[in-house]
Protein backbone atom coordinates (compact mmCIF):
# COMPACT_ATOMS: atom_id res chain seq x y z
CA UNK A 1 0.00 0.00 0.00
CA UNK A 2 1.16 3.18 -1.05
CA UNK A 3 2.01 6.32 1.71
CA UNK A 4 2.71 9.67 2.06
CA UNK A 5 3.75 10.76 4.72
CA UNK A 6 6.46 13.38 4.78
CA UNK A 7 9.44 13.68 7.31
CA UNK A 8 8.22 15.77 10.18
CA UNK A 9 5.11 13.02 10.62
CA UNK A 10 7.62 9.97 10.35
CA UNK A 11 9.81 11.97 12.96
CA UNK A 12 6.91 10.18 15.58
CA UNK A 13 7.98 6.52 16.32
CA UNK A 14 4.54 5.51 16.77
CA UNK A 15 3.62 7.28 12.96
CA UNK A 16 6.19 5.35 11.92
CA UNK A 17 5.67 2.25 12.88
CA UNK A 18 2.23 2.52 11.79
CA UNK A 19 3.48 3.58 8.52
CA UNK A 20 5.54 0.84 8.07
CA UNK A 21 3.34 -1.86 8.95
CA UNK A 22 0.91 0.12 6.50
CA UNK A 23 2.66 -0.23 3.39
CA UNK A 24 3.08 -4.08 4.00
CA UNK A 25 -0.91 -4.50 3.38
CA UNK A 26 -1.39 -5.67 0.33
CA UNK A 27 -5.28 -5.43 -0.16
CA UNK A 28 -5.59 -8.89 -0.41
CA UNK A 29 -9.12 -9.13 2.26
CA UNK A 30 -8.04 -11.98 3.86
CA UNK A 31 -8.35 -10.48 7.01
CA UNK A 32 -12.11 -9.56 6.17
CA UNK A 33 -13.03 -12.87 6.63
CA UNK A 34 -11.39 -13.60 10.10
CA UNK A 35 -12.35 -10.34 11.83
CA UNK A 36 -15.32 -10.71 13.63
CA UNK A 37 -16.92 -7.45 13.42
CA UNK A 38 -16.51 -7.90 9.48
CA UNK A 39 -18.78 -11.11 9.93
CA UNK A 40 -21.36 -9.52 12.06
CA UNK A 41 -21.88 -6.23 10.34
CA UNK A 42 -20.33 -6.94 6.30
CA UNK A 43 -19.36 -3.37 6.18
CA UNK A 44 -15.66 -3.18 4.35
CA UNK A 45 -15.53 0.04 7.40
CA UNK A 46 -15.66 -2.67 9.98
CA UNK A 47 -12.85 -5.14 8.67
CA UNK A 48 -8.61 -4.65 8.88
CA UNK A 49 -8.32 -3.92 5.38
CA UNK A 50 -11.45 -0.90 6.10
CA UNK A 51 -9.57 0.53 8.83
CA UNK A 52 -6.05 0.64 7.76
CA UNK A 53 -7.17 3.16 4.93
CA UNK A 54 -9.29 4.87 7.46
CA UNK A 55 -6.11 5.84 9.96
CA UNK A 56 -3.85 5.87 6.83
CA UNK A 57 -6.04 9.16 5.78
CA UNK A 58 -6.58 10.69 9.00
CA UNK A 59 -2.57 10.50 9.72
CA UNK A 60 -1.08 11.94 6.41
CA UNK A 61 -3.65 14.52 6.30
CA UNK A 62 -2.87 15.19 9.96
CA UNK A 63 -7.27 15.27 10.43
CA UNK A 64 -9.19 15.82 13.03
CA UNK A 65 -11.00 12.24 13.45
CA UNK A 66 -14.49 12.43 12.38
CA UNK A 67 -17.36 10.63 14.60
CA UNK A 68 -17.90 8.27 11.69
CA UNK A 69 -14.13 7.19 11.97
CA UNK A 70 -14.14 6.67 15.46
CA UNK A 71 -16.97 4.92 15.60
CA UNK A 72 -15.39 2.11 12.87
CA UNK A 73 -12.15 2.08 15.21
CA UNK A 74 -14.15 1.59 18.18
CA UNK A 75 -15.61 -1.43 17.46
CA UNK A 76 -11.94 -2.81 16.41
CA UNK A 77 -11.70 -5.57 19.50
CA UNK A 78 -7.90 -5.63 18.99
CA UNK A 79 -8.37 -9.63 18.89
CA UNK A 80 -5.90 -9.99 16.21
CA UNK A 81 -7.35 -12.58 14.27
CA UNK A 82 -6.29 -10.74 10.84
CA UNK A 83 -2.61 -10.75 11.95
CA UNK A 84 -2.61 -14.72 12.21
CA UNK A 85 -4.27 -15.27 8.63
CA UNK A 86 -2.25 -12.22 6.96
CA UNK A 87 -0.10 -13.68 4.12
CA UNK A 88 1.59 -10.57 4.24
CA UNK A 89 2.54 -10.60 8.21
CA UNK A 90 1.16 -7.25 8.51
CA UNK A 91 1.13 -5.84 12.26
CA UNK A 92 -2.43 -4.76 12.24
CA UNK A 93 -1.81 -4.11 15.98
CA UNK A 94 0.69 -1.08 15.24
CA UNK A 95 -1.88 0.41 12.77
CA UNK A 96 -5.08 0.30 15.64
CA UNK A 97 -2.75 1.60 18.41
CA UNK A 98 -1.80 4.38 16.77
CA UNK A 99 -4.46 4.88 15.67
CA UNK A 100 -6.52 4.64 19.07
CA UNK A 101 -3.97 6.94 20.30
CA UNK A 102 -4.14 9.74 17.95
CA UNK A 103 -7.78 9.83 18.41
CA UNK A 104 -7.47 9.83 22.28
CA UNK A 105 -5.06 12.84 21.54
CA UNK A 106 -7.83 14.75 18.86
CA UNK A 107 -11.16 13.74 18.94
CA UNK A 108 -13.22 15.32 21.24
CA UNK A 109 -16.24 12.59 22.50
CA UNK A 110 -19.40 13.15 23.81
CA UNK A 111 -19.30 13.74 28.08
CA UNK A 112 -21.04 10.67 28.44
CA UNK A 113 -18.30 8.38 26.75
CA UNK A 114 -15.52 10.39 28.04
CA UNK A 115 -16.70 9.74 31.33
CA UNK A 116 -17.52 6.05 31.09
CA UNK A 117 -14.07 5.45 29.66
CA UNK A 118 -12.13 7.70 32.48
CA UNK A 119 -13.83 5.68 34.91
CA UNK A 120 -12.56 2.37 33.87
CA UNK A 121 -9.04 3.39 33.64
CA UNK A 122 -9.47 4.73 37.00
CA UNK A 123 -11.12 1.52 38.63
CA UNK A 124 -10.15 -1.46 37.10
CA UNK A 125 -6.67 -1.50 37.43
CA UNK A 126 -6.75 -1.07 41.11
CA UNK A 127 -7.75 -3.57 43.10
CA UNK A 128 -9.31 -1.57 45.75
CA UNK A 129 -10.88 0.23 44.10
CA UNK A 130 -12.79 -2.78 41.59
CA UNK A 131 -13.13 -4.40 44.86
CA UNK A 132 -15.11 -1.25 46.00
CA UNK A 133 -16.59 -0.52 42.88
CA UNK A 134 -18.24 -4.40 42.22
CA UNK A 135 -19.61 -4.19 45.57
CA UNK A 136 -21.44 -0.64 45.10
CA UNK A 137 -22.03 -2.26 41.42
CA UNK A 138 -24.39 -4.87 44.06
CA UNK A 139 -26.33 -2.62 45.72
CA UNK A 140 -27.03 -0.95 41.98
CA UNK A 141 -28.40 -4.00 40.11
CA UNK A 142 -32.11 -3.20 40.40
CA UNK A 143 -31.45 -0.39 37.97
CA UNK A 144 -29.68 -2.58 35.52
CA UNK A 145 -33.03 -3.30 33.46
CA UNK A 146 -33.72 0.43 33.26
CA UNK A 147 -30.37 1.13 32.22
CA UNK A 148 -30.90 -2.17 29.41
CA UNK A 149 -34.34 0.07 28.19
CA UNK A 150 -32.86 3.48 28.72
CA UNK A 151 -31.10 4.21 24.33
CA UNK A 152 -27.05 4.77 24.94
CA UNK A 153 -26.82 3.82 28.92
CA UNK A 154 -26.18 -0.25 27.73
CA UNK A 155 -22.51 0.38 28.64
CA UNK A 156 -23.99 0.67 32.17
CA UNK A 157 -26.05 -2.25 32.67
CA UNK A 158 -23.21 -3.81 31.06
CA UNK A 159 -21.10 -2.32 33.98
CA UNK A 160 -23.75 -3.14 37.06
CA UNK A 161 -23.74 -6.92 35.56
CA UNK A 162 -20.10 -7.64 36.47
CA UNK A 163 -20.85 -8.74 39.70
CA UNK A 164 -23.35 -10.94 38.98
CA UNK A 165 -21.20 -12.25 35.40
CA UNK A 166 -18.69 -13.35 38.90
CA UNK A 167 -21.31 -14.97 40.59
CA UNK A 168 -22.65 -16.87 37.54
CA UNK A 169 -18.74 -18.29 37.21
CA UNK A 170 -19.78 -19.85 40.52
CA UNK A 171 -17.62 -17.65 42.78
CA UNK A 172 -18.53 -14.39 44.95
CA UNK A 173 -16.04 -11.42 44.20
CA UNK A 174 -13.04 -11.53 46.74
CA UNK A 175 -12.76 -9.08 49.64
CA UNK A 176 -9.34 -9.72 49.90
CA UNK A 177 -6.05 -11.51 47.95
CA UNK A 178 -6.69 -15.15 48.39
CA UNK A 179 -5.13 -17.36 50.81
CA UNK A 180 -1.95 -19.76 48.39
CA UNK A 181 -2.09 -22.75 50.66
CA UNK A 182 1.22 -24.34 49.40
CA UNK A 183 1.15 -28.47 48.76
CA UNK A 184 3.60 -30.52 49.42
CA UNK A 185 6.10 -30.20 46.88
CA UNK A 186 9.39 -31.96 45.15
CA UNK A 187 12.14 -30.19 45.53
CA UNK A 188 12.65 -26.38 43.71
CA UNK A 189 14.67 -26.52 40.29
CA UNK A 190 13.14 -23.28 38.80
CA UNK A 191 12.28 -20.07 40.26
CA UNK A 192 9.15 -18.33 38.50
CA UNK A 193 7.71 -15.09 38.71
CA UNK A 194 4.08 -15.13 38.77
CA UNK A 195 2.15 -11.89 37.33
CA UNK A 196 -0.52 -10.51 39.90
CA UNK A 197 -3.26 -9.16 37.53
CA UNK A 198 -5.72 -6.62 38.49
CA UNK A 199 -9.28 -7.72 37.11
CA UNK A 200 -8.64 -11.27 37.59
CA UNK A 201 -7.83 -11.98 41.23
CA UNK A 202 -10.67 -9.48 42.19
CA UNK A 203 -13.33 -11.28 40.39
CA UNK A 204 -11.88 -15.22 40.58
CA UNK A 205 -9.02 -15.50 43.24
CA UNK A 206 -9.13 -19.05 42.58
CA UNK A 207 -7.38 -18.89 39.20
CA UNK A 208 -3.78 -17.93 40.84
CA UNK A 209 -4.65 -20.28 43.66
CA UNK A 210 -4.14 -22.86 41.53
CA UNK A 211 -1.67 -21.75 39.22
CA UNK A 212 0.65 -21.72 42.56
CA UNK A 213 -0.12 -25.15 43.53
CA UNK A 214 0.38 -26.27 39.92
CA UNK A 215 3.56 -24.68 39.78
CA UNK A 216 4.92 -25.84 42.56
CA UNK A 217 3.84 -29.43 41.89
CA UNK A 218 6.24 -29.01 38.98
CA UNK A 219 9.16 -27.99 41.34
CA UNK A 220 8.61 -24.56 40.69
CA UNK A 221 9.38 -21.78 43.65
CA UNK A 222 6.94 -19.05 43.03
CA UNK A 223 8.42 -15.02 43.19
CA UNK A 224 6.13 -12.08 43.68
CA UNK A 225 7.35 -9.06 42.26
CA UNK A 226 6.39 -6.30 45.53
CA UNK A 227 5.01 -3.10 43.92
CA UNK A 228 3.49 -4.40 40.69
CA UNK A 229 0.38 -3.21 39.47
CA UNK A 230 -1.76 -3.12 36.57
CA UNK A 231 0.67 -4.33 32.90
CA UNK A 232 -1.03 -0.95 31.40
CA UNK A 233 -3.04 -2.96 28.76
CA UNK A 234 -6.46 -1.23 29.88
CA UNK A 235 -5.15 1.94 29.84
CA UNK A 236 -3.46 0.81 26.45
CA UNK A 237 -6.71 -0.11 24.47
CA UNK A 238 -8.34 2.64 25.43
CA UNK A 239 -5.76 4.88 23.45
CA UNK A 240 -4.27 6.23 26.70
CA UNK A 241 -0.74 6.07 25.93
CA UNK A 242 1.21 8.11 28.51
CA UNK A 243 -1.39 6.29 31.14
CA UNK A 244 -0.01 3.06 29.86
CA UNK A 245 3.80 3.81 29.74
CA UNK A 246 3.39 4.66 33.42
CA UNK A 247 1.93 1.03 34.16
CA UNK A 248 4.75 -0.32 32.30
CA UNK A 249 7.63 1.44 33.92
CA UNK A 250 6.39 0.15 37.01
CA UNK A 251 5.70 -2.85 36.12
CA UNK A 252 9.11 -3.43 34.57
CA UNK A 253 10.71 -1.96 37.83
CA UNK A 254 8.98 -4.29 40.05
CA UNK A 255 10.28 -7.49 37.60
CA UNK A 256 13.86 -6.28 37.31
CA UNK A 257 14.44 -5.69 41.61
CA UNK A 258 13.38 -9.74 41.48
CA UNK A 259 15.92 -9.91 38.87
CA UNK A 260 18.43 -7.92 40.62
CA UNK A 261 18.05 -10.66 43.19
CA UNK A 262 18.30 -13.74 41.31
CA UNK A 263 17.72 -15.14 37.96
CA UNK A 264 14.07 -16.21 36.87
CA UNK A 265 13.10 -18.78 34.27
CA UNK A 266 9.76 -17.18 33.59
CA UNK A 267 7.31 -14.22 34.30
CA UNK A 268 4.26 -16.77 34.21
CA UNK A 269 1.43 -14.43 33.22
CA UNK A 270 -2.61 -16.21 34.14
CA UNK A 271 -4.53 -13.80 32.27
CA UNK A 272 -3.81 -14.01 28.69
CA UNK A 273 -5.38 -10.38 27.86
CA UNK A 274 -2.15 -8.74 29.91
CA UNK A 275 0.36 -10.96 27.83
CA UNK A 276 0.60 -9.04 24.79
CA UNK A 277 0.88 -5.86 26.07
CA UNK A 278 3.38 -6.92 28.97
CA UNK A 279 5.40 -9.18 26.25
CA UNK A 280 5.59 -5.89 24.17
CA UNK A 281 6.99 -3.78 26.80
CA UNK A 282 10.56 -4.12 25.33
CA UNK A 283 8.92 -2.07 21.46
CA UNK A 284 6.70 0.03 24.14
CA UNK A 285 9.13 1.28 25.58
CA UNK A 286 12.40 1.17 22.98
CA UNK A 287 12.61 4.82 23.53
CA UNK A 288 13.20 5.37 26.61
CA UNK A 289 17.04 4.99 27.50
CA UNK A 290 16.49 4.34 31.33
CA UNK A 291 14.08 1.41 30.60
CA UNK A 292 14.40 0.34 27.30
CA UNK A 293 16.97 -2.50 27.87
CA UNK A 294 15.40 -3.38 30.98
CA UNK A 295 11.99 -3.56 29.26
CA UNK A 296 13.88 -6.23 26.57
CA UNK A 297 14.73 -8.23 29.53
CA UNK A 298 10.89 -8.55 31.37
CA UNK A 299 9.55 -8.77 28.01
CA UNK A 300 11.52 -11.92 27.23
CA UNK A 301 10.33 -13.94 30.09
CA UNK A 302 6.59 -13.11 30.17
CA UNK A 303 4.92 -16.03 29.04
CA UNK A 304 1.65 -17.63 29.50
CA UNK A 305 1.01 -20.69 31.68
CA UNK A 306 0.41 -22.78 29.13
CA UNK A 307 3.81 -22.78 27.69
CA UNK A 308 5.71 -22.87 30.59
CA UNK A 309 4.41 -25.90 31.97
CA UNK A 310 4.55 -27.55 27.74
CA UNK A 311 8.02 -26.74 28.56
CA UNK A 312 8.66 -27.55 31.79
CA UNK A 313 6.01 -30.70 32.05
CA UNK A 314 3.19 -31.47 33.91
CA UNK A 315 3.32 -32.80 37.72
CA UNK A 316 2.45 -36.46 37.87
CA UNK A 317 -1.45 -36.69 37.55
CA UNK A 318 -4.51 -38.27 39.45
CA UNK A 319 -7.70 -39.80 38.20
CA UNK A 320 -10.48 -37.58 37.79
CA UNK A 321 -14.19 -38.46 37.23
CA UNK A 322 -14.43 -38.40 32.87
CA UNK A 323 -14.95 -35.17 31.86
CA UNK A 324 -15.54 -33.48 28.28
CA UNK A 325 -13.38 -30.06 28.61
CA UNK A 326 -14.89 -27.50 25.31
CA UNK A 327 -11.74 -25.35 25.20
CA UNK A 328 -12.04 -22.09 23.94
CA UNK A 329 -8.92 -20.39 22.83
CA UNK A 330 -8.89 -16.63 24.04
CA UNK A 331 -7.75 -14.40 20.83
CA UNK A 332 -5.47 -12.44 23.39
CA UNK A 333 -3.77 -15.72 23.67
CA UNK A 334 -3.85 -17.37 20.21
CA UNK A 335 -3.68 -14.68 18.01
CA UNK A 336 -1.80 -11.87 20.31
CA UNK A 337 0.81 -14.56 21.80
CA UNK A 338 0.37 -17.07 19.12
CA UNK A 339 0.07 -19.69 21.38
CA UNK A 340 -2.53 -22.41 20.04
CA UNK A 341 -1.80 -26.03 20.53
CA UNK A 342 -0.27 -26.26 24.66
CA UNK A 343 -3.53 -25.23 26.15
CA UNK A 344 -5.34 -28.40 24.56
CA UNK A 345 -2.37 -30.62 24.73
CA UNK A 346 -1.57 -30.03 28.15
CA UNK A 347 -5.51 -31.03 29.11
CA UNK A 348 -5.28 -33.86 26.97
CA UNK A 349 -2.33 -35.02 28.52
CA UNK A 350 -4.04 -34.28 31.92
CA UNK A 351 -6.37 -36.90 30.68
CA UNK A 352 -9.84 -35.01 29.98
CA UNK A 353 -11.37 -35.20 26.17
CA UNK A 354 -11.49 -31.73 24.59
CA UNK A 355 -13.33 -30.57 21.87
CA UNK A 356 -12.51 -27.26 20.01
CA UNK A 357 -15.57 -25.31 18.87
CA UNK A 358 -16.62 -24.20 15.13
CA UNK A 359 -14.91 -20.67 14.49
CA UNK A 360 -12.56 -20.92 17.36
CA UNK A 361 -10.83 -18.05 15.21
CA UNK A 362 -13.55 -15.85 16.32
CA UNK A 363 -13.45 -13.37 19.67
CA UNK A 364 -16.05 -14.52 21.97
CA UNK A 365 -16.39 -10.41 22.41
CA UNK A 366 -14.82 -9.60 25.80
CA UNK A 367 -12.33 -7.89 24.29
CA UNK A 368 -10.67 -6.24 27.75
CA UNK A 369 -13.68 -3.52 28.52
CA UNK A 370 -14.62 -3.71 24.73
CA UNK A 371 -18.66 -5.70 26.36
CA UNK A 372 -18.73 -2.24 28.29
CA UNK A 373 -18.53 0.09 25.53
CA UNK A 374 -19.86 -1.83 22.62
CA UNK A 375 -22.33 -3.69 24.75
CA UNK A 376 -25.17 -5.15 21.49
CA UNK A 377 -21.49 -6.39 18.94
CA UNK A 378 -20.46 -8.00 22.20
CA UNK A 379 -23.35 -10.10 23.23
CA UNK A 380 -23.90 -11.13 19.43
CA UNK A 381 -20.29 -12.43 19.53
CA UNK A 382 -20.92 -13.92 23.20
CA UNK A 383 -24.27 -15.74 22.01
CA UNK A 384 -22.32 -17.06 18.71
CA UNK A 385 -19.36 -18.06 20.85
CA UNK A 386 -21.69 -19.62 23.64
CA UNK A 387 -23.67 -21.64 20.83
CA UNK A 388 -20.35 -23.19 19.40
CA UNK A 389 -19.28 -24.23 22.64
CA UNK A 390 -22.54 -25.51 23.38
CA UNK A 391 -22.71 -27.42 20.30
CA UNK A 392 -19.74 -29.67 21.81
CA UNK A 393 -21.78 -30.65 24.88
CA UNK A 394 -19.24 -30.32 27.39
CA UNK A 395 -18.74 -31.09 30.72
CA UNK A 396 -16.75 -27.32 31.12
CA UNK A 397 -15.88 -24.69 29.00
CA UNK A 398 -11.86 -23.84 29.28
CA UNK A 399 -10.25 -21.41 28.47
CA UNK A 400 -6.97 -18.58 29.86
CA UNK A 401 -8.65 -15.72 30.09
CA UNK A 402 -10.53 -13.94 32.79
CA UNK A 403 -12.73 -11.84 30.64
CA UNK A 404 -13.77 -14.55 28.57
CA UNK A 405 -14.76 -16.62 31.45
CA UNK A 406 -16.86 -13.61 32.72
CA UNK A 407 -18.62 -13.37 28.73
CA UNK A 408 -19.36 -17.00 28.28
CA UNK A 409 -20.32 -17.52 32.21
CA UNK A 410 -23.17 -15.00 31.49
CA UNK A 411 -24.83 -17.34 29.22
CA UNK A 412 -23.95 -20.95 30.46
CA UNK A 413 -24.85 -23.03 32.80
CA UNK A 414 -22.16 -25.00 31.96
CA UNK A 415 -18.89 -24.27 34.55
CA UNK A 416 -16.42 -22.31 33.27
CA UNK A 417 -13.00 -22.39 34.24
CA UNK A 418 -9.58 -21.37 33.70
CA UNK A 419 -7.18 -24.33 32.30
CA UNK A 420 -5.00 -23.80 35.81
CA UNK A 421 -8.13 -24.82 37.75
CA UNK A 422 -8.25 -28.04 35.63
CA UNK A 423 -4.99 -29.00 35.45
CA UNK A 424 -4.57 -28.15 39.44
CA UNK A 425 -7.44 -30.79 39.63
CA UNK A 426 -5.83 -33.40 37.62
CA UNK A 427 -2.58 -32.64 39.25
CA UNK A 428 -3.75 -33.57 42.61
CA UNK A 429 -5.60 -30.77 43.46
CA UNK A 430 -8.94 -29.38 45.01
CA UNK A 431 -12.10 -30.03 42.70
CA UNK A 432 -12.79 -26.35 41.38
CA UNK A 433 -15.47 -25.07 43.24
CA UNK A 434 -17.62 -24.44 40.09
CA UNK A 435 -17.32 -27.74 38.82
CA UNK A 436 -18.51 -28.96 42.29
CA UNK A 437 -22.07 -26.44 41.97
CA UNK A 438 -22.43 -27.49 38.63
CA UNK A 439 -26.33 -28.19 37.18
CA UNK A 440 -27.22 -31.52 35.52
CA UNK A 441 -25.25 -32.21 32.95
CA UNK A 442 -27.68 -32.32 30.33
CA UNK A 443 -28.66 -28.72 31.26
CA UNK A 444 -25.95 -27.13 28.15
CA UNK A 445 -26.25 -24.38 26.58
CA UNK A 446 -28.89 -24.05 23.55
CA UNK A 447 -31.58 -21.62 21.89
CA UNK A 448 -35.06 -20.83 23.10
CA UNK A 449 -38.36 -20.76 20.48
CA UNK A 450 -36.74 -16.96 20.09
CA UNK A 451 -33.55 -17.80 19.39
CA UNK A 452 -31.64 -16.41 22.03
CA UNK A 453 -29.03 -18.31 24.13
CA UNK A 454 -29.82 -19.50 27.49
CA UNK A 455 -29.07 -22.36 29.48
């Protein structure tokens, strides 16, 4: 693809970057038919291809973004989808960052969406404060349904519903960090730092609970990095740059004082949505001299949970009643990280059957905060998702991602779980408490006479 952009605009690393990964697009439309908002709406606007030439305009004309233009790069999900099935390798993800960015800098939006989006940068990373905020969020719900009937306050229903999305997982949001009751173990041969999170041990503790366990089944000694807080990659899809930067810094900081005091073999990371931002820290941040080595270095050991322990092996297992896992692969995961086969091998080999839904390309529409702002694209890609899945009549939905436990959970009765609560289980540990409230198994998801999803 042809640009134009002159020397002063290429003088921006982030313009540049964008630029670059620009002219690599070829116009092929591959990507059209991967990118879920493409398959929903079938407006070339709401594909890759559709928004490339969208921020390719607005940046060499140096324009003011137009409502029309946000509103196409708004309902982007950042899944990533078009970057695994581009022949070209084109990174789509420099082209929507910069381009979220520049309209974060420019575009002036309405109060009401201004203030929405302020106040999820300002709660969710904090754990306090989501604690706080889920638990006034309770005492809300009764004006949920007005908010559902109410045209442009979705977002907030959306919002109010997070506590009850928790409950429907089969756990009531935590108060506090949860307790890591250590098992007994084999003797340590790796030490591994183990990410904290911000949305995910607020709304299911019991995910790092058992990653810990795991971990340390598989002679693992796990190191807490004191003073890390949120990887920035809220703050980062919602166009906030210098917001995210911040997050980074300190989250690099808090990595490289463990590293100061001994080596690690990896920065295990439970929620998949944080490992493509935190495993990009070392481009993030290439231009800073105080961090930009130092940023390498983190970056380079984040991985996900799933590879470590392909690597590494499981601990011995245990039987565990037969069990149908439908595994649903979180795009943050297999697209962003390009991990795609450990997840289901490492269940298989934990001796449950998986099955892999139709489309498991498609984002089930979680998306970070993406089912707060574009709350009716969301639940059509939740009730498509939740209708695959259900079309595998599982046991439990799977998957490595908190956000898409919280979508699917909020329209099946089937558990779902994160893959460190199953393989924790078949590892020797605790049944998950979900799996132990579950309904009849013959109660899966399906359609009613009106064809919407329940269970």
């Amino acid at each position: 693809m042809q640009t134009k952009f002159d020397t002063a605009q290429l003088a921006d690393p982030g313009t540049a970057a964008a630029a670059a990964a620009i002219r690599g697009c070829v116009h092929c439309g591959f990507c059209t038919a991967t990118c879920p908002t493409y398959v929903l709406l079938g407006n070339e606007l709401d594909s890759p291809r559709g928004r490339i030439y969208l921020i390719k305009e607005m940046l060499e004309n140096d324009a003011l973004p137009s409502a029309p233009v946000v509103k196409h790069l708004d309902r982007c999900l950042s899944c990533l989808a078009c970057e695994t099935h581009c022949p070209s390798g084109v990174s789509y993800r420099r082209i929507i960052d910069k381009g979220r960015a520049y309209v974060e800098a420019q575009y002036r939006r309405p109060f009401a969406d201004r203030a929405l989006r302020a106040l999820l940068a300002w709660v969710l990373p904090h754990h306090r404060r989501f604690r706080g905020a889920l638990m006034l969020a309770a005492l809300a719900q009764p004006l949920a349904g007005w908010f559902e009937r109410i045209p442009g306050t979705r977002p907030l229903a959306t919002l109010l519903s997070l506590n009850r999305a928790a409950k429907s997982l089969g756990r009531e949001v935590s108060t506090r960090r949860g307790e890591e009751s250590a098992p007994v173990r084999p003797a340590v041969t790796l030490r591994v730092g183990l990410a904290a999170g911000c949305v995910e041990p607020v709304l299911d503790p019991e995910i790092q609970q058992a990653c810990v366990r795991l971990l340390q089944r598989a002679g693992c000694e796990i190191i807490r990095a004191k003073g890390e807080g949120c990887c920035g990659a809220l703050s980062h899809h919602l166009g906030r740059e210098a917001e995210a930067l911040e997050m980074a810094r300190a989250t690099v900081d808090a990595w490289h004082r463990q590293l100061e005091a001994g080596p690690l073999a990896a920065i295990v990371v439970t929620a998949s949505g944080c490992g493509p931002v935190i495993r990009d820290y070392g481009y993030m941040l290439r231009d800073d001299p105080r961090y930009a080595a130092k940023a390498v270095r983190v970056s380079a050991l984040a991985c996900d949970l799933s590879e470590l322990l392909d690597r590494i092996g499981l601990p011995p297992t245990v039987d565990v009643p037969p069990t149908v896992v439908g595994y649903h692969a979180a795009c943050s995961l297999q697209h962003g990280q390009r991990v795609a086969a450990a997840p289901s091998r490492l269940l298989a080999n934990a001796g449950f059957e998986v099955r892999e839904p139709k489309e498991s390309h498609l984002c089930c529409g979680s998306a970070g905060v993406y089912n707060i702002l574009q709350p009716d694209i969301a639940a059509q890609l939740g009730a498509r998702k939740a209708q695959a899945l259900g079309a595998l009549t599982p046991d439990v939905i799977a998957t490595g991602n908190i956000g898409c436990m919280v979508q699917i959970g909020a329209v099946s009765r089937v558990p779902v779980l994160h893959i460190a609560q199953l393989l924790d289980w078949a590892t020797g540990g605790p049944e998950p408490g979900a799996m132990r409230r579950r309904p009849d198994a013959q109660q899966t998801i399906g359609e009613d006479q009106q064809g919407r999803v329940v269970s």
